[in-house]
PDB file of N, CA and C in Angstrom:
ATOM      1  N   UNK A   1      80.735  69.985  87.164  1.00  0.00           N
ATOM      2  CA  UNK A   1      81.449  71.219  87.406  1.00  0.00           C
ATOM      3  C   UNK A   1      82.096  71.155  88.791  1.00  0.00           C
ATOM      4  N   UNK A   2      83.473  71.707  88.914  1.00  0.00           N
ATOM      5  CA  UNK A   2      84.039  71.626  90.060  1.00  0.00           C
ATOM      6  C   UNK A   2      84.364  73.341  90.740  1.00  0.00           C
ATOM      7  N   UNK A   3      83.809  73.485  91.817  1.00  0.00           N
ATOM      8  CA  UNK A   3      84.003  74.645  91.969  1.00  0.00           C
ATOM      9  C   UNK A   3      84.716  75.138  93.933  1.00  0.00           C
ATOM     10  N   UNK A   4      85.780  75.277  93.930  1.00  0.00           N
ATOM     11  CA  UNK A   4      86.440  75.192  95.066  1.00  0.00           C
ATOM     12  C   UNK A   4      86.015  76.434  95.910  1.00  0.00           C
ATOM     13  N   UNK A   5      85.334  76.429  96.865  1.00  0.00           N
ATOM     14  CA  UNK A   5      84.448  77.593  97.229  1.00  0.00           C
ATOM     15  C   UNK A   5      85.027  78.039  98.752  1.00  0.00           C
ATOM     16  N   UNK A   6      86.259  77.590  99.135  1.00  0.00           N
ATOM     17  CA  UNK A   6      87.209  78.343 100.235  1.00  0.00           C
ATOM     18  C   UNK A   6      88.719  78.528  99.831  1.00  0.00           C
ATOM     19  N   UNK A   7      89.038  79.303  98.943  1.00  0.00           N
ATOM     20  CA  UNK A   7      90.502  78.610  99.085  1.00  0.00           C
ATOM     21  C   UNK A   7      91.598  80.611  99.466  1.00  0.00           C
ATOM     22  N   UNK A   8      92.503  80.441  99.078  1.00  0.00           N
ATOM     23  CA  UNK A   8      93.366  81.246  99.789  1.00  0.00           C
ATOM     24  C   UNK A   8      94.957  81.881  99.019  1.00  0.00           C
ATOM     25  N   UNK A   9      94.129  81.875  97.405  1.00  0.00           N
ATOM     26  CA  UNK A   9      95.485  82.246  97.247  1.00  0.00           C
ATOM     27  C   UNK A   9      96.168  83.565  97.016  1.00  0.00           C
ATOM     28  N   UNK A  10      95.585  84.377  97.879  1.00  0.00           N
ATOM     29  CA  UNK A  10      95.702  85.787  98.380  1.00  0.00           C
ATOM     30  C   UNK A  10      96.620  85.603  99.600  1.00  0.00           C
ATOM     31  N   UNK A  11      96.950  84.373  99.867  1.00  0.00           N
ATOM     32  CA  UNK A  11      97.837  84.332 101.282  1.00  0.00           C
ATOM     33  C   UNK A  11      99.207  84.682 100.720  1.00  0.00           C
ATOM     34  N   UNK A  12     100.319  85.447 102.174  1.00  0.00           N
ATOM     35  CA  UNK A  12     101.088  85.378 101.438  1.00  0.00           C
ATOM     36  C   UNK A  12     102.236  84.810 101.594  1.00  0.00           C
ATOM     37  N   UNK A  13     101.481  82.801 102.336  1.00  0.00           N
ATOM     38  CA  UNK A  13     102.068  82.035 102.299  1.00  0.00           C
ATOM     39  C   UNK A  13     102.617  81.564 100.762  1.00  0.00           C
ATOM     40  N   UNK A  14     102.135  82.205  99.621  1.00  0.00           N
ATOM     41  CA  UNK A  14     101.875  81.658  98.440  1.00  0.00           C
ATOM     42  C   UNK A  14     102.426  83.095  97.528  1.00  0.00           C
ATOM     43  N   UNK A  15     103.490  83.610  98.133  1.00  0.00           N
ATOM     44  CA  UNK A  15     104.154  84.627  97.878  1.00  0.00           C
ATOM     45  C   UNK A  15     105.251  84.094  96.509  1.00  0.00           C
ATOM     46  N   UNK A  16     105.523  82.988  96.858  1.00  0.00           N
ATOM     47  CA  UNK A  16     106.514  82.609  96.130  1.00  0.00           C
ATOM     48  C   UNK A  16     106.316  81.558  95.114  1.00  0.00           C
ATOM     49  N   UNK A  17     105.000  80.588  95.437  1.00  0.00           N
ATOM     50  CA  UNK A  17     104.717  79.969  94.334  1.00  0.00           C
ATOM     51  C   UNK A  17     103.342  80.686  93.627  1.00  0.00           C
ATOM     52  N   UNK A  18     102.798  81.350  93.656  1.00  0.00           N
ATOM     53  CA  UNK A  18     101.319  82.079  93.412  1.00  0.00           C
ATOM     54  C   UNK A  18     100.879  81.446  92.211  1.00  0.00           C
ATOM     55  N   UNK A  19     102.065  82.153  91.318  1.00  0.00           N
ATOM     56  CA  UNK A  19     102.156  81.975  89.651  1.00  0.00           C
ATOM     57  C   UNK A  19     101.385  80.339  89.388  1.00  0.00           C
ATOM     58  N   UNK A  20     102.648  79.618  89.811  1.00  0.00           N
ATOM     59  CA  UNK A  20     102.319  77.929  89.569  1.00  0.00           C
ATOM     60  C   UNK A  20     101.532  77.486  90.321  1.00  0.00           C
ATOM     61  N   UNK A  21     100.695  78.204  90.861  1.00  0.00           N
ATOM     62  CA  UNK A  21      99.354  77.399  91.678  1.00  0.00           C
ATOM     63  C   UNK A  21      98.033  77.952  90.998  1.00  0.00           C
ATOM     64  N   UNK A  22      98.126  79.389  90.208  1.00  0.00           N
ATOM     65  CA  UNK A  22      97.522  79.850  89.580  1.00  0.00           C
ATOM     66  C   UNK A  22      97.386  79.040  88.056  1.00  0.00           C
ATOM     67  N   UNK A  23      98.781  78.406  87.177  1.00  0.00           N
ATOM     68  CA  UNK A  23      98.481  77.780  86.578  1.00  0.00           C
ATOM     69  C   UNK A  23      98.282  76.659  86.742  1.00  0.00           C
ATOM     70  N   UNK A  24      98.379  75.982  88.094  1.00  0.00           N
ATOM     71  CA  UNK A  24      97.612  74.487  87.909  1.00  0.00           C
ATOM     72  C   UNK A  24      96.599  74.467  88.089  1.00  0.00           C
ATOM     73  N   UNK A  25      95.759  75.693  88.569  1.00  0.00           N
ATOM     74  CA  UNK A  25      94.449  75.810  88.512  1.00  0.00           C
ATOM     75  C   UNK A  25      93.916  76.075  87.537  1.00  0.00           C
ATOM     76  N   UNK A  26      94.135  76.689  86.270  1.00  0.00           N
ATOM     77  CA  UNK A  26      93.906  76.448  85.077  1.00  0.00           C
ATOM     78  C   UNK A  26      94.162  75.312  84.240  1.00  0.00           C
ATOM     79  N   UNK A  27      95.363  74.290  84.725  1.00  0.00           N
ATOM     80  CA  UNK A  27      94.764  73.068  83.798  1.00  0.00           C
ATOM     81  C   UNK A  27      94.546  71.999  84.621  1.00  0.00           C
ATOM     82  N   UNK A  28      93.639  72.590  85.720  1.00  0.00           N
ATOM     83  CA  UNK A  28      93.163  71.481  86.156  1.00  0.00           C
ATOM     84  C   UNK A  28      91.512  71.417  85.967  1.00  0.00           C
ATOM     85  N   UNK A  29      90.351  70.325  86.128  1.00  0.00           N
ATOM     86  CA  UNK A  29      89.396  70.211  86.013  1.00  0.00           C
ATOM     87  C   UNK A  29      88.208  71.543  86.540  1.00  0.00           C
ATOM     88  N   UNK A  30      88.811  72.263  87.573  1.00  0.00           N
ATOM     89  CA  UNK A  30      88.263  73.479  88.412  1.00  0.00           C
ATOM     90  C   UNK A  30      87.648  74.308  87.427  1.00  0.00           C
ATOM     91  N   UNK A  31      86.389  74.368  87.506  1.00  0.00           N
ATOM     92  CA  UNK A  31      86.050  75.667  86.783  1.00  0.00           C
ATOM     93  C   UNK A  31      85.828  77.057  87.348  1.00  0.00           C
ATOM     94  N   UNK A  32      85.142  77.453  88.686  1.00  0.00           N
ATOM     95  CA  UNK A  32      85.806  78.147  89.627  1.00  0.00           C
ATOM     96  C   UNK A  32      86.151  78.185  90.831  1.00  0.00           C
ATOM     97  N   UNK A  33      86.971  79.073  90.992  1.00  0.00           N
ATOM     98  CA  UNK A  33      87.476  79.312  92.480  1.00  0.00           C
ATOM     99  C   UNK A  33      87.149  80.317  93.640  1.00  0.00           C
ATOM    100  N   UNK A  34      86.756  80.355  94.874  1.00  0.00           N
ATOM    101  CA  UNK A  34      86.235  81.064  95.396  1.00  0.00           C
ATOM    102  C   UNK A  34      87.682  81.694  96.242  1.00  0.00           C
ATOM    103  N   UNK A  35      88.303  82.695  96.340  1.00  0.00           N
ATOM    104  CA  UNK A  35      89.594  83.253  96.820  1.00  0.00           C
ATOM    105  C   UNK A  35      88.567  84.078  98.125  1.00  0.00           C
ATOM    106  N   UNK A  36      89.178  83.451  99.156  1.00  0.00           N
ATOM    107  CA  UNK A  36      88.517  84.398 100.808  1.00  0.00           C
ATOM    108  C   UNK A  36      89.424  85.342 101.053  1.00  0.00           C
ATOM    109  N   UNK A  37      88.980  86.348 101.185  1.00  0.00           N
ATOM    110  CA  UNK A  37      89.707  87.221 102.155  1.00  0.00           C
ATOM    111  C   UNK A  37      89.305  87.118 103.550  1.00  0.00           C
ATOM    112  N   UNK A  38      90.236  87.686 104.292  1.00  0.00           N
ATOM    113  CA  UNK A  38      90.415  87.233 105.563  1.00  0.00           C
ATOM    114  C   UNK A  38      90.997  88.463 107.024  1.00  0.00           C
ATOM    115  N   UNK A  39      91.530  89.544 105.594  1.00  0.00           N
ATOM    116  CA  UNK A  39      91.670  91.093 106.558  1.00  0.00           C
ATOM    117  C   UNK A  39      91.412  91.688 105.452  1.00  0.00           C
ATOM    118  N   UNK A  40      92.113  93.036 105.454  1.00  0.00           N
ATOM    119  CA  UNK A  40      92.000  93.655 104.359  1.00  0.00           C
ATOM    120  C   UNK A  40      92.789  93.847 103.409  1.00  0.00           C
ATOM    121  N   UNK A  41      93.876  93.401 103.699  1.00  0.00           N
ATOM    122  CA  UNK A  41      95.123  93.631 102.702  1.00  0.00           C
ATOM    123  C   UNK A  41      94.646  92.202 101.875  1.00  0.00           C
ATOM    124  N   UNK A  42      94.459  90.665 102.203  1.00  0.00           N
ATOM    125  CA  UNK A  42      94.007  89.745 101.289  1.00  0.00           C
ATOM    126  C   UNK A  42      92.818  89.957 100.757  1.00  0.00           C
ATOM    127  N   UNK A  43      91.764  91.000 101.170  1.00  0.00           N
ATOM    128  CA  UNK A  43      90.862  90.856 100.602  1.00  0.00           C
ATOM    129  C   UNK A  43      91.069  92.067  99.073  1.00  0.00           C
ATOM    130  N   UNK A  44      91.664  92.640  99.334  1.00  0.00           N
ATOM    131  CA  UNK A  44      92.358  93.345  98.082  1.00  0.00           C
ATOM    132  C   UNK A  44      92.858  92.428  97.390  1.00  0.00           C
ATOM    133  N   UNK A  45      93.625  91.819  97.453  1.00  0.00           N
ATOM    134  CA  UNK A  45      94.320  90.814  96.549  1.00  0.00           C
ATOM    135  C   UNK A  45      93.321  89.738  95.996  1.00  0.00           C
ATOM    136  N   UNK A  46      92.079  89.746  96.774  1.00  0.00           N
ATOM    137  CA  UNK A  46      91.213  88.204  96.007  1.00  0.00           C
ATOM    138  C   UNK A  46      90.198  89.059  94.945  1.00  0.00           C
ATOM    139  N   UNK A  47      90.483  90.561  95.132  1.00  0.00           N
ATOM    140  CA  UNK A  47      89.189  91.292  94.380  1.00  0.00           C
ATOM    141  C   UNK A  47      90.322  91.649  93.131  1.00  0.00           C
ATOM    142  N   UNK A  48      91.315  91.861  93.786  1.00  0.00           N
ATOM    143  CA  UNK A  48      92.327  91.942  92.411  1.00  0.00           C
ATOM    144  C   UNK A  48      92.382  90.789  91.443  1.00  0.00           C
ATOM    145  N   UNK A  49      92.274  89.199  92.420  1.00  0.00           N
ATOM    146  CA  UNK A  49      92.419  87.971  91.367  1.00  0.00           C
ATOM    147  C   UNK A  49      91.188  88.152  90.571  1.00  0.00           C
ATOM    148  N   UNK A  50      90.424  88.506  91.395  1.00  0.00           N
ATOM    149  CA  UNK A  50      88.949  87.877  90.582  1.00  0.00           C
ATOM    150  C   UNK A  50      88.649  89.020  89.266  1.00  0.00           C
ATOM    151  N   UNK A  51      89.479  89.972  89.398  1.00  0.00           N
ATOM    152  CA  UNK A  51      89.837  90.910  88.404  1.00  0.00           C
ATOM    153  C   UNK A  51      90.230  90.081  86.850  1.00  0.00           C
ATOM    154  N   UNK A  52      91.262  89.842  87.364  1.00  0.00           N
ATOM    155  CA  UNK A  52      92.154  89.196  86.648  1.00  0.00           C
ATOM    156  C   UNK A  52      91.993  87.962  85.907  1.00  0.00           C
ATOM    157  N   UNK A  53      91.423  86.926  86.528  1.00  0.00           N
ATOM    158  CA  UNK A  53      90.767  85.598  86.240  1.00  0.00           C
ATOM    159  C   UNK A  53      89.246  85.503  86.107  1.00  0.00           C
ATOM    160  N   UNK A  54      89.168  84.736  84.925  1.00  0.00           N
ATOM    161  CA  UNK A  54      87.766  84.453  84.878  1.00  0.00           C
ATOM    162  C   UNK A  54      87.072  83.790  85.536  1.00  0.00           C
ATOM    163  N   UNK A  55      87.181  82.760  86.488  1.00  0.00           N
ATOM    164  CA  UNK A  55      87.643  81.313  87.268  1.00  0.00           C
ATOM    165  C   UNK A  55      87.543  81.807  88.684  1.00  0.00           C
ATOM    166  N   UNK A  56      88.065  83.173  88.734  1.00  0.00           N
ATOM    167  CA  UNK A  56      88.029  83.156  90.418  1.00  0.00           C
ATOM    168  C   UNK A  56      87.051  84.391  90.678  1.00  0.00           C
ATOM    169  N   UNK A  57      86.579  84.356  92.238  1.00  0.00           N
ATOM    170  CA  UNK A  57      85.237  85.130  92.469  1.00  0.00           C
ATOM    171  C   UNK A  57      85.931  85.643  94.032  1.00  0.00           C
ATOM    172  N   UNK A  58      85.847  86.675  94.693  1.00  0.00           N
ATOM    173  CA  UNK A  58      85.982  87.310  95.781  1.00  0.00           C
ATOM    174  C   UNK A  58      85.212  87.067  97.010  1.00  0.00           C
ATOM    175  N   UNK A  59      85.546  86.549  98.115  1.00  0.00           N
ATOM    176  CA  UNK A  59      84.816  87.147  98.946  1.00  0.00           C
ATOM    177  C   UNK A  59      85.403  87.971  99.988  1.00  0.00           C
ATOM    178  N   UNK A  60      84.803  89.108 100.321  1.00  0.00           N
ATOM    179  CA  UNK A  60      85.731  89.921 101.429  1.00  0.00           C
ATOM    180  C   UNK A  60      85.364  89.993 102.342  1.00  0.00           C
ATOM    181  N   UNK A  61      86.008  89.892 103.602  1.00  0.00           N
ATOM    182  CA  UNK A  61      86.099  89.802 104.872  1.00  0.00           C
ATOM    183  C   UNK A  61      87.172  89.475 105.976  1.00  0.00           C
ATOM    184  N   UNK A  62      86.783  89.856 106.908  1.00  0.00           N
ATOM    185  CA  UNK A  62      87.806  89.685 108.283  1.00  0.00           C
ATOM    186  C   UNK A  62      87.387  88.845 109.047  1.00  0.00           C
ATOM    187  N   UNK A  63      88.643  87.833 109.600  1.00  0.00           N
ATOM    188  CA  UNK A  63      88.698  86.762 110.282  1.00  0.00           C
ATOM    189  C   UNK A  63      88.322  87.128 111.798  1.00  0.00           C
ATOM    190  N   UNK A  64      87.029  86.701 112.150  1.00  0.00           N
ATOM    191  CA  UNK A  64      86.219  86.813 113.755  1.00  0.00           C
ATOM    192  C   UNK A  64      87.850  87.242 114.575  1.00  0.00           C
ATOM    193  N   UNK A  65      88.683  86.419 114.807  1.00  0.00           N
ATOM    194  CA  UNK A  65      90.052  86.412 115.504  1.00  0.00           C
ATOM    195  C   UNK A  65      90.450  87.877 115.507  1.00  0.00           C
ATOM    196  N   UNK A  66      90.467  88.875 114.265  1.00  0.00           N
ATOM    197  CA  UNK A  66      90.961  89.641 114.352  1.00  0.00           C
ATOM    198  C   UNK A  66      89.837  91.156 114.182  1.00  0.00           C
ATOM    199  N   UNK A  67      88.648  90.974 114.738  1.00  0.00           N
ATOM    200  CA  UNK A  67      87.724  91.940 114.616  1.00  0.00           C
ATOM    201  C   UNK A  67      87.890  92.565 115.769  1.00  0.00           C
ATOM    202  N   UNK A  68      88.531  92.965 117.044  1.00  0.00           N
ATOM    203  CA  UNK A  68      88.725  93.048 118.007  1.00  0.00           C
ATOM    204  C   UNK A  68      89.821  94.514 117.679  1.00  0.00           C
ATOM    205  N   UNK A  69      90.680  94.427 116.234  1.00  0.00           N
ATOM    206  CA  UNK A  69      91.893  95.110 115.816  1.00  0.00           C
ATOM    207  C   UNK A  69      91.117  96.004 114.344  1.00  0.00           C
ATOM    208  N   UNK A  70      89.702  95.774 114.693  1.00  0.00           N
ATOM    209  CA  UNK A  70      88.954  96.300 113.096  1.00  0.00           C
ATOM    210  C   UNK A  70      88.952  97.688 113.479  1.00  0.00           C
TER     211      UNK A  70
END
């Protein structure tokens, strides 16, 4: 079992390809994915994926860097 347990596709460096990274993660070997949040606006979006996908799991939180702005 392969299970990618940091990844980020709540960024919204990945604004524009999301879709096709979402399906190569479905035909690829991955069975799940761990989507980090990192403020609060991505951590909405990884509780939304993990909504959505069976494959992906949430974790929420804010990046140490920006707890200073919490």
């Amino acid at each position: 079992m392969l299970f990618d347990s940091h990844a980020h596709i709540n960024s919204e460096r990945y604004n524009d390809d999301r879709d096709a990274i979402i399906e190569a993660i479905e035909k690829s070997d991955l069975e799940y994915v761990m989507d980090i949040g990192y403020d609060l606006e991505s951590s909405v979006k990884a509780v939304d994926h993990a909504g959505k996908y069976s494959w992906c799991y949430a974790a929420v939180g804010c990046h140490p860097h920006d707890t200073k702005t919490m």
